[in-house]
N, C-alpha and C. Protein backbone atom coordinates (compact mmCIF):
# COMPACT_ATOMS: atom_id res chain seq x y z
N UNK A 1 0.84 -1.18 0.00
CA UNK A 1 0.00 0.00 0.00
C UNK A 1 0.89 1.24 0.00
N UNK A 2 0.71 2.38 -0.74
CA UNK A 2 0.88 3.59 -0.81
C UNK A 2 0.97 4.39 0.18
N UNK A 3 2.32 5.23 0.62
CA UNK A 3 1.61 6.26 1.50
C UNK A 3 1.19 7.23 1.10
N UNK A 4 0.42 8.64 2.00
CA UNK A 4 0.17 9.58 0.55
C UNK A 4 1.20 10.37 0.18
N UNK A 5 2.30 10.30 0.84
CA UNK A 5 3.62 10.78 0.00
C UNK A 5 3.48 10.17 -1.28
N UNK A 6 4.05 8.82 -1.10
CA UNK A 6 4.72 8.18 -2.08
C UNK A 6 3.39 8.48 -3.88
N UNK A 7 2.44 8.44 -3.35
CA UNK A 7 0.88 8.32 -3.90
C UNK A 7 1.13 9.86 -4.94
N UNK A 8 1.39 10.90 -4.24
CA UNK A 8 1.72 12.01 -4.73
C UNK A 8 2.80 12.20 -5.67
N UNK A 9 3.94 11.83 -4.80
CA UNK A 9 5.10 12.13 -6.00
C UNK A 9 4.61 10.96 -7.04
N UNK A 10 4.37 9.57 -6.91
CA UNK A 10 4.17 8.55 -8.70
C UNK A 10 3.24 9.82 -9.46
N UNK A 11 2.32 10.02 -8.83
CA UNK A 11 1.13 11.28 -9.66
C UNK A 11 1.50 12.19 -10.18
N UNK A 12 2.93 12.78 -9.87
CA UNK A 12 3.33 13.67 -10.81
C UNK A 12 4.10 12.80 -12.33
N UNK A 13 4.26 11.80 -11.95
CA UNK A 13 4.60 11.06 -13.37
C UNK A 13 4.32 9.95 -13.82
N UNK A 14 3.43 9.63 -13.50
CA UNK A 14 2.50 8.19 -14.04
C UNK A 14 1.37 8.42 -13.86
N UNK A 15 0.65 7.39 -14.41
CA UNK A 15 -1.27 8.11 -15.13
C UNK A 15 -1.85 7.53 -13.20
N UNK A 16 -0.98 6.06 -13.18
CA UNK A 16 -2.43 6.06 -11.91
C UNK A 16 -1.17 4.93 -11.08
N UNK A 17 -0.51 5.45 -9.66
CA UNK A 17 0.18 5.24 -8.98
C UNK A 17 -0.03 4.20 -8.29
N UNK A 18 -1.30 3.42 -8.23
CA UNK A 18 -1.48 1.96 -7.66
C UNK A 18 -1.20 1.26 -8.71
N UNK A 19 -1.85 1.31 -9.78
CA UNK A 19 -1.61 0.58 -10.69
C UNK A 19 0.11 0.27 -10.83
N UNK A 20 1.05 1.45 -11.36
CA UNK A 20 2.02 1.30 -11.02
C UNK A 20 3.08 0.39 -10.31
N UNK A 21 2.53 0.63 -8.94
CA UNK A 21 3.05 -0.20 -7.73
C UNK A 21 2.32 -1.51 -8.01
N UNK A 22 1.26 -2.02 -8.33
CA UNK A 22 0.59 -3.10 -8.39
C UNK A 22 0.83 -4.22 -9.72
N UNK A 23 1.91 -3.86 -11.12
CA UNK A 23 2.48 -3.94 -11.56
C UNK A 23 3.93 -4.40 -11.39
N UNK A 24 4.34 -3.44 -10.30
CA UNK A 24 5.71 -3.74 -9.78
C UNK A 24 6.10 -4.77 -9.53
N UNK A 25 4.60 -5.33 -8.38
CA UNK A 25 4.49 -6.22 -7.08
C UNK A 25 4.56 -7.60 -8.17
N UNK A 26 3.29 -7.28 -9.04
CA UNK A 26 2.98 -8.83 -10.38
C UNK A 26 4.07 -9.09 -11.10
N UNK A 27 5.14 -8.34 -11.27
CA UNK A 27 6.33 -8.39 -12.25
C UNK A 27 7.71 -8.85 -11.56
N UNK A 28 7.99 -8.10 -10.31
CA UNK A 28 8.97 -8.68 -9.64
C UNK A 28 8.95 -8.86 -8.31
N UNK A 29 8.11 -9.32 -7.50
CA UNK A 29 7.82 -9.65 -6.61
C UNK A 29 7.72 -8.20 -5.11
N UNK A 30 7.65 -8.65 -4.13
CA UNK A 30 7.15 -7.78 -3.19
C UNK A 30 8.37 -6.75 -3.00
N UNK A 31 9.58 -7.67 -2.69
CA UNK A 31 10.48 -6.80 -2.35
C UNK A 31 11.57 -6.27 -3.34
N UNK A 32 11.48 -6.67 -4.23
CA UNK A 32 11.93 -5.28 -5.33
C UNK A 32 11.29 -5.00 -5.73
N UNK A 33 9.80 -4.82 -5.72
CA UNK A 33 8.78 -3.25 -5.95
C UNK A 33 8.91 -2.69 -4.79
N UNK A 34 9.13 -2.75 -3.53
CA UNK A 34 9.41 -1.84 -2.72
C UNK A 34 10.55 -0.94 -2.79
N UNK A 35 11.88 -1.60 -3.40
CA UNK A 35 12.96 -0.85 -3.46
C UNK A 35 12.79 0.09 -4.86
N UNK A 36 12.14 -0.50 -6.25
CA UNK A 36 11.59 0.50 -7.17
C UNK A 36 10.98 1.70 -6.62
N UNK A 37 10.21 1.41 -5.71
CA UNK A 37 8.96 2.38 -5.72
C UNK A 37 9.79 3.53 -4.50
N UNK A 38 10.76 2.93 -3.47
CA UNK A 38 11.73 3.96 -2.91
C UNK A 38 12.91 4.48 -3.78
N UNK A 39 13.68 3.75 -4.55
CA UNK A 39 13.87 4.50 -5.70
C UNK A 39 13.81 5.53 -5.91
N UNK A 40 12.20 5.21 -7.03
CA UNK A 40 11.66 6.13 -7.48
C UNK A 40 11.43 7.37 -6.99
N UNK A 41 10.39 7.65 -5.72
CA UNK A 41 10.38 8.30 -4.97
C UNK A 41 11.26 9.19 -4.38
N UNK A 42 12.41 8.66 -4.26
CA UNK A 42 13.58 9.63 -3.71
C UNK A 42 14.18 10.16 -4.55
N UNK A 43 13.94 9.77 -5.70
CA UNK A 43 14.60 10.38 -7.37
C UNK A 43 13.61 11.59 -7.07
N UNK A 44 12.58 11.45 -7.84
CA UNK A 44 11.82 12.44 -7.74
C UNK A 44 10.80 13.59 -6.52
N UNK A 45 11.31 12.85 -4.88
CA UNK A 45 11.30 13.75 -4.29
C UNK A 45 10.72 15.29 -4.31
N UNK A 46 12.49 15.53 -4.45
CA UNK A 46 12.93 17.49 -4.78
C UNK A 46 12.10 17.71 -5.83
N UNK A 47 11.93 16.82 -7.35
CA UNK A 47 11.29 17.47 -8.60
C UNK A 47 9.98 17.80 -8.21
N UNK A 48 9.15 16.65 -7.43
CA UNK A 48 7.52 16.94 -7.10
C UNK A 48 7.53 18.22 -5.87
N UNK A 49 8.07 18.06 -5.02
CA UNK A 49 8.11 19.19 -4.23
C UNK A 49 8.09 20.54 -4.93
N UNK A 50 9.15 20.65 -5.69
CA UNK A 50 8.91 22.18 -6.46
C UNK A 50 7.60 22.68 -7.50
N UNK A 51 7.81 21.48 -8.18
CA UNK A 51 6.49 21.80 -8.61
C UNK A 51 4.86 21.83 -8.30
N UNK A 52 4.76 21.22 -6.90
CA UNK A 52 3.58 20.64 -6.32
C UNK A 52 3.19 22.30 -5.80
N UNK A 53 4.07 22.90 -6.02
CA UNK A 53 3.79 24.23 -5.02
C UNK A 53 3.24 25.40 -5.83
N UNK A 54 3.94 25.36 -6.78
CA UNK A 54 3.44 26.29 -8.35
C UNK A 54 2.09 26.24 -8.53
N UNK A 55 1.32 27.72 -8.50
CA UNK A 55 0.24 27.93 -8.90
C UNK A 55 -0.61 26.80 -10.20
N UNK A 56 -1.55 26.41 -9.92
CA UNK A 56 -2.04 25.30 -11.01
C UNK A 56 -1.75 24.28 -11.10
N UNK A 57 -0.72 23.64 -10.15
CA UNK A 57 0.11 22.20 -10.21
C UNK A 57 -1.06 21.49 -10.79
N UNK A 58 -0.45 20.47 -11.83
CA UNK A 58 -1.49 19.48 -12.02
C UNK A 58 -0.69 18.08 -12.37
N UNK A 59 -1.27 16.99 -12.11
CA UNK A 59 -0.70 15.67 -11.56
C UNK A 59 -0.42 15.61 -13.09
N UNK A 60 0.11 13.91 -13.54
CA UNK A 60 0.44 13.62 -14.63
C UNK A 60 -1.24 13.47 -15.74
N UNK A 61 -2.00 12.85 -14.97
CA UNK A 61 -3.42 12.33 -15.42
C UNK A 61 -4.16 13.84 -15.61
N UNK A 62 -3.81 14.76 -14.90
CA UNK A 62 -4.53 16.36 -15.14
C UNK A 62 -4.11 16.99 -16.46
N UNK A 63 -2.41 16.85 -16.58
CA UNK A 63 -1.98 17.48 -17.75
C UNK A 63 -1.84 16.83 -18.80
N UNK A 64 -2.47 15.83 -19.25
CA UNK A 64 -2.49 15.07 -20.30
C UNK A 64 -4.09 15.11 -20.22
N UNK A 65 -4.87 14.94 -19.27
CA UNK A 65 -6.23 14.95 -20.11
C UNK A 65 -6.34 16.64 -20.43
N UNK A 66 -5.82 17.90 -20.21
CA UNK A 66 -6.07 18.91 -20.24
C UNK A 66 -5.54 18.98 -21.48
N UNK A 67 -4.42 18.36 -22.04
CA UNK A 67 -3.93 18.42 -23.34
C UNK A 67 -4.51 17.97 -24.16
N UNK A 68 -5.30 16.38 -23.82
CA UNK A 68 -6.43 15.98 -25.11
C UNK A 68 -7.35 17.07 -25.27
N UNK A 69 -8.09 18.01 -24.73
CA UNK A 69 -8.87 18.80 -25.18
C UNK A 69 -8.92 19.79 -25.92
């Protein structure tokens, strides 16, 4: 399970962050999707932080459906 950290930063770059992790888990088992998904997370950290703060932030799934329109 997700915390809502972790839930937040995948959302700035993947469409849907369980899925993600739930992928991880079906592909390489429990404990290297945990170390992916800390990884990940600590990669992108600092990047979601800065931008989470910027007027209009919008997740990955916001700015791509805002772009289909």
């Amino acid at each position: 399970m997700l915390t809502e950290n972790q839930r937040a930063v995948l959302a700035h770059v993947v469409v849907d962050p369980d899925a993600w992790y739930a992928h991880a888990i079906a592909h390489f088992g429990q404990v290297i999707a945990d170390v992916q998904l800390a990884t990940k997370v600590a990669r992108l950290q600092a990047i979601y932080e800065a931008e989470s703060v910027k007027p209009g932030y919008k997740t990955r799934v916001e700015r791509e459906a805002e772009a289909k329109k």
